[in-house]
Protein backbone atom coordinates (compact mmCIF):
# COMPACT_ATOMS: atom_id res chain seq x y z
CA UNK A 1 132.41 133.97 -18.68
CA UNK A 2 130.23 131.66 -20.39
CA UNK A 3 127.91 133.00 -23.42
CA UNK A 4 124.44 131.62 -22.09
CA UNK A 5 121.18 133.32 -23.63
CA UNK A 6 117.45 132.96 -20.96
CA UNK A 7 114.36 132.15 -21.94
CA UNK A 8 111.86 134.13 -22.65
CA UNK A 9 109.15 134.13 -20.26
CA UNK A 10 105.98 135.94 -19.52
CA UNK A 11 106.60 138.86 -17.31
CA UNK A 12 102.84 137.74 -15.54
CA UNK A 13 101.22 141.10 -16.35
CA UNK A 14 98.04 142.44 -17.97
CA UNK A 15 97.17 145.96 -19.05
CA UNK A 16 93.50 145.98 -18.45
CA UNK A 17 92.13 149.60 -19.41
CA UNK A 18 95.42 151.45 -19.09
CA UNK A 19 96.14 149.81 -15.36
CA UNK A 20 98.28 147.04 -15.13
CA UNK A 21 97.55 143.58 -12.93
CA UNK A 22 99.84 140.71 -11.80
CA UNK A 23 98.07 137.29 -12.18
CA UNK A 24 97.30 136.47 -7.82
CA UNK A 25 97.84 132.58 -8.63
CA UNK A 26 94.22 131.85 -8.04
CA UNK A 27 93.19 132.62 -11.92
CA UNK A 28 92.39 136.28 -11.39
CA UNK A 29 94.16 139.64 -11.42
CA UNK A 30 95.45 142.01 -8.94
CA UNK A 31 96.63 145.63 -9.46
CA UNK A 32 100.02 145.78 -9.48
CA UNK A 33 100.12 148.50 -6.79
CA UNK A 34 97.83 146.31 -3.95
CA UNK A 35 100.98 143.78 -4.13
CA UNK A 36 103.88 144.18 -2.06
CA UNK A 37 106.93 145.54 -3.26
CA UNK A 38 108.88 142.22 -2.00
CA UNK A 39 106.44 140.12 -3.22
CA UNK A 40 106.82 141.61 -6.78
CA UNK A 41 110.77 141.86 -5.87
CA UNK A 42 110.43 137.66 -5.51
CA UNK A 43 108.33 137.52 -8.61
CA UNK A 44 111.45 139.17 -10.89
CA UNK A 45 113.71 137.08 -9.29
CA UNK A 46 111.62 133.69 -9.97
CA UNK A 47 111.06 134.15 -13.37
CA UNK A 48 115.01 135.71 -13.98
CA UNK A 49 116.52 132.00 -12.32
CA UNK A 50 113.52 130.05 -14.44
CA UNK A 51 114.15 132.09 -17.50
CA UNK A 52 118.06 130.59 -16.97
CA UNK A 53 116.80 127.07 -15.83
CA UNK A 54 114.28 126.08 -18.88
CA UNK A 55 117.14 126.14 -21.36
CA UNK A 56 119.88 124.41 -18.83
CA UNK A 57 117.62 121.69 -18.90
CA UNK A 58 116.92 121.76 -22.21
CA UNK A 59 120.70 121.85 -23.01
CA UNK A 60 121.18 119.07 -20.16
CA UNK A 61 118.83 116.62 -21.73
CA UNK A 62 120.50 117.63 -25.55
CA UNK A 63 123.69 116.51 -23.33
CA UNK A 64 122.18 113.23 -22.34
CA UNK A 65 120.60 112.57 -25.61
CA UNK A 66 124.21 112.78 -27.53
CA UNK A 67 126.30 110.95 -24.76
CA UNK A 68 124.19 108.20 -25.71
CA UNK A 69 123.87 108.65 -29.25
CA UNK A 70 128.05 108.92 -29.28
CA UNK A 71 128.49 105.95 -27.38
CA UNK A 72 126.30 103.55 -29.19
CA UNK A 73 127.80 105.08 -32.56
CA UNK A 74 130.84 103.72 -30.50
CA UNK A 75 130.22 100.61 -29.75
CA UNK A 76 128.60 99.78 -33.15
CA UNK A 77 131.83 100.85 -34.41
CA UNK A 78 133.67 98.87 -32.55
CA UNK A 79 131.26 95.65 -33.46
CA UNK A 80 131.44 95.80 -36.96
CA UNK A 81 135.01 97.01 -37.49
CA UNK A 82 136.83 94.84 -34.98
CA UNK A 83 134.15 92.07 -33.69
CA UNK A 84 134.83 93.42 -30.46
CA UNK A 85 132.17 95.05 -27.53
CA UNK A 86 132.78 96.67 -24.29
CA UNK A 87 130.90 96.74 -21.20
CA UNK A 88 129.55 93.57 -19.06
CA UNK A 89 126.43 91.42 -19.84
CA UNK A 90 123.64 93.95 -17.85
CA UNK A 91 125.19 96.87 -19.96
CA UNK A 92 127.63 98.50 -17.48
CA UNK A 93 130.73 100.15 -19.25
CA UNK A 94 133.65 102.29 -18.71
CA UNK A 95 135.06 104.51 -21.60
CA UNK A 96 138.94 106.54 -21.28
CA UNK A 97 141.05 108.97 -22.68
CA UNK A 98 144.71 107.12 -23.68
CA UNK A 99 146.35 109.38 -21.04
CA UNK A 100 143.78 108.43 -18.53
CA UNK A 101 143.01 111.65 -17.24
CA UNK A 102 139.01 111.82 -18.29
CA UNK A 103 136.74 109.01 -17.64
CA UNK A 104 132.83 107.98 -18.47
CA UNK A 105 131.07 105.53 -16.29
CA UNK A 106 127.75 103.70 -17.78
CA UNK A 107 125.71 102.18 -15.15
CA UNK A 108 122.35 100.14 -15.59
CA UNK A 109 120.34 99.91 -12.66
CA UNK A 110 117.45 97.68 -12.05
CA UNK A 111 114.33 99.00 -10.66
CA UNK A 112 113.16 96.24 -8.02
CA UNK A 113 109.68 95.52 -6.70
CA UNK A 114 108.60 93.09 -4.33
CA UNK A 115 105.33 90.75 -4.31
CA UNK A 116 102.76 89.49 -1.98
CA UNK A 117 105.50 86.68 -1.05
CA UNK A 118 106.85 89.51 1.44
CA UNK A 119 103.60 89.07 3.90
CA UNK A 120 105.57 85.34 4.00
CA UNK A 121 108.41 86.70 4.86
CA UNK A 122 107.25 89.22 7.87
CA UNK A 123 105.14 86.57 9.29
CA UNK A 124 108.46 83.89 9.34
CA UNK A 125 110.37 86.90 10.77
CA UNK A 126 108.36 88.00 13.28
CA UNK A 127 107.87 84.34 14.39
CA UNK A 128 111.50 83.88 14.89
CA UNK A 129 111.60 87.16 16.80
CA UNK A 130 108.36 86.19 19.19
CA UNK A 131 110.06 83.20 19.98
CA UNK A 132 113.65 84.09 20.52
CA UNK A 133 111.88 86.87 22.47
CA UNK A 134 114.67 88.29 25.29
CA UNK A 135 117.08 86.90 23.28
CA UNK A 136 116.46 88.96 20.26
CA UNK A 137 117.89 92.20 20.58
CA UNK A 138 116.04 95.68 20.47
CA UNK A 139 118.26 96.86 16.90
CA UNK A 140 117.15 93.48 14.91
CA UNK A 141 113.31 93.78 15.89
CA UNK A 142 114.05 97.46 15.39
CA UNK A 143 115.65 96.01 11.37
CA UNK A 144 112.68 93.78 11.02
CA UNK A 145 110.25 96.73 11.85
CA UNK A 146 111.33 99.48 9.93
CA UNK A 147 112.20 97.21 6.75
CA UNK A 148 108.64 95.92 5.96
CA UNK A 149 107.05 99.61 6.94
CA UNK A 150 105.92 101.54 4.00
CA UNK A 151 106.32 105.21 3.27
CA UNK A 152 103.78 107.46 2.07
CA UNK A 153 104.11 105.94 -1.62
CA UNK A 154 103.41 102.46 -0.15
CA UNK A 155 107.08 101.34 -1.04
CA UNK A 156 109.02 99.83 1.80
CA UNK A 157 112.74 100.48 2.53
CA UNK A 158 114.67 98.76 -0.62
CA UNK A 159 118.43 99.32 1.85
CA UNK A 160 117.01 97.42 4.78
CA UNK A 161 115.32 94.44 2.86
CA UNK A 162 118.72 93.98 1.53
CA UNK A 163 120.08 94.57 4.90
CA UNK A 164 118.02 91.79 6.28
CA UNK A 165 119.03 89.79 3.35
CA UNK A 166 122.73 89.63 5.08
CA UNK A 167 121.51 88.93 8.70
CA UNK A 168 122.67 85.32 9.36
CA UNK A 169 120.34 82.81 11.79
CA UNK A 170 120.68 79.05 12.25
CA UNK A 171 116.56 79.31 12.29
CA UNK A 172 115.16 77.77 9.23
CA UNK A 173 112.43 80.35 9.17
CA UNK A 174 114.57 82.81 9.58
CA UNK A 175 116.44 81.15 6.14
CA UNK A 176 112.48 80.53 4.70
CA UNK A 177 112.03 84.36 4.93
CA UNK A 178 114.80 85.50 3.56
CA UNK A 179 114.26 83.55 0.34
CA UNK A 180 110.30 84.49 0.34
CA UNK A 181 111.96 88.28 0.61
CA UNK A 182 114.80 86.82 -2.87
CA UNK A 183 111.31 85.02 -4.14
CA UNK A 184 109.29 88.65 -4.03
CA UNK A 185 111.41 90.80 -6.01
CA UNK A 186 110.75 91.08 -9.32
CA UNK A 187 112.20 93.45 -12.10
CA UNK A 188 109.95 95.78 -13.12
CA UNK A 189 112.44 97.92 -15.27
CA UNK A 190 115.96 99.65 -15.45
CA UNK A 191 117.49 102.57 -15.81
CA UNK A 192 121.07 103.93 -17.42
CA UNK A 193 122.96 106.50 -15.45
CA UNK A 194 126.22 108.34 -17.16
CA UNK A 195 128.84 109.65 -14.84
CA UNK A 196 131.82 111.49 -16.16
CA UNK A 197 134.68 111.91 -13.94
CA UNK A 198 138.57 113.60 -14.53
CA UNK A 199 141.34 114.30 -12.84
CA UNK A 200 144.57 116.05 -13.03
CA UNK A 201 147.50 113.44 -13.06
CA UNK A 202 147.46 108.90 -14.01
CA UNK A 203 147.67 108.78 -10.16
CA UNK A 204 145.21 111.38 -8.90
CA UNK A 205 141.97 110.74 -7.48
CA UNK A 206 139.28 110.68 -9.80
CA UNK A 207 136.95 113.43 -9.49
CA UNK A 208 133.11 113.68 -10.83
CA UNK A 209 131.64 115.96 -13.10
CA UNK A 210 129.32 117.08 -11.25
CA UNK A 211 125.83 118.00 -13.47
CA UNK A 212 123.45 117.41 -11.35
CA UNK A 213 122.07 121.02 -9.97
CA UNK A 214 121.44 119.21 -6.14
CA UNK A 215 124.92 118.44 -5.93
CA UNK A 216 127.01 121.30 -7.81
């Protein structure tokens, strides 16, 4: 078993003239007998997982923070001591144990947004489609459709534009609109993602480490 000490929290009581109240999540307080004995049951339980979850993720971003720190101490290592680097020009590395049983992956991944050069793009698209009419099948109006609508964030679907991107048409609008779509996205930022993997013999499959809580 692994040594692992909770957090503290508040227990979300008050002693108020020798009765005790539960906070009722709308700023004021309730006796504690008026609440229902599941409801108070749910309230232990909450704050018992929580008290366990504020220090994982504390230790989880002390993890992140020295994965990083160890690998740049790493690479500057390797820079001054043998003129050498790893990793490709956007940043993407892979690090391994001699006996090739444990494994780090470093990934950089742009973030991607698209300008007002996509309006361009539906317009040549849905041209094409208007004209081709009977001869355009329901799944490729169905692409066009769904890739230019936006969710509740206003974003539009990143896997379809690039989906899109691949369809092939001897139309030159059809060629116009995909590079309006190439001409509209711009790189707004990126982001580093560390995977660890292992496995158990040199010709085993790898397996990932898994630390993400949504996928344990």
């Amino acid at each position: 078993m692994t040594e692992f000490t909770p957090a503290p929290i508040p227990d979300g009581r008050k002693v108020i003239e020798g009765n005790t109240y539960m906070g009722d999540g709308k700023g004021g307080w309730q006796p504690v007998e008026t609440i229902k004995a599941q409801h108070r049951l749910e309230d232990e339980v909450v704050r018992k997982i929580i008290s366990y979850g504020l220090p994982l993720s504390e230790q989880v971003s002390r993890f992140k923070e020295h994965t990083f720190d160890d690998i740049g101490g790493f690479e500057a290592l390797l820079a001054q001591e043998y003129d050498a680097k790893i990793g490709g020009r956007k940043g993407n590395k892979t690090l391994m144990t001699v006996d090739g049983l444990y494994m780090i992956k470093v990934a950089v991944s742009d973030r991607i947004d698209f300008g007002p050069e996509m309006q361009v793009a539906k317009d040549l698209f849905d041209e094409c489609l208007n004209e081709w009419s009977a001869d355009a099948r329901a799944e490729l109006r169905g692409l066009v459709t769904d890739a230019f609508s936006t969710d509740k964030e206003g974003k539009i679907n990143r896997a379809l534009i690039f989906l899109l991107l691949r369809r092939e048409s001897d139309d030159p609008r059809w060629k116009r609109g995909q590079d309006a779509i190439r001409d509209a996205m711009r790189v707004v930022g990126s982001k580093t993602y560390v995977r660890c993997y292992q496995r158990t013999a040199h010709d085993a499959p790898w397996e990932a480490i898994t630390i993400d809580l949504a996928k344990a």
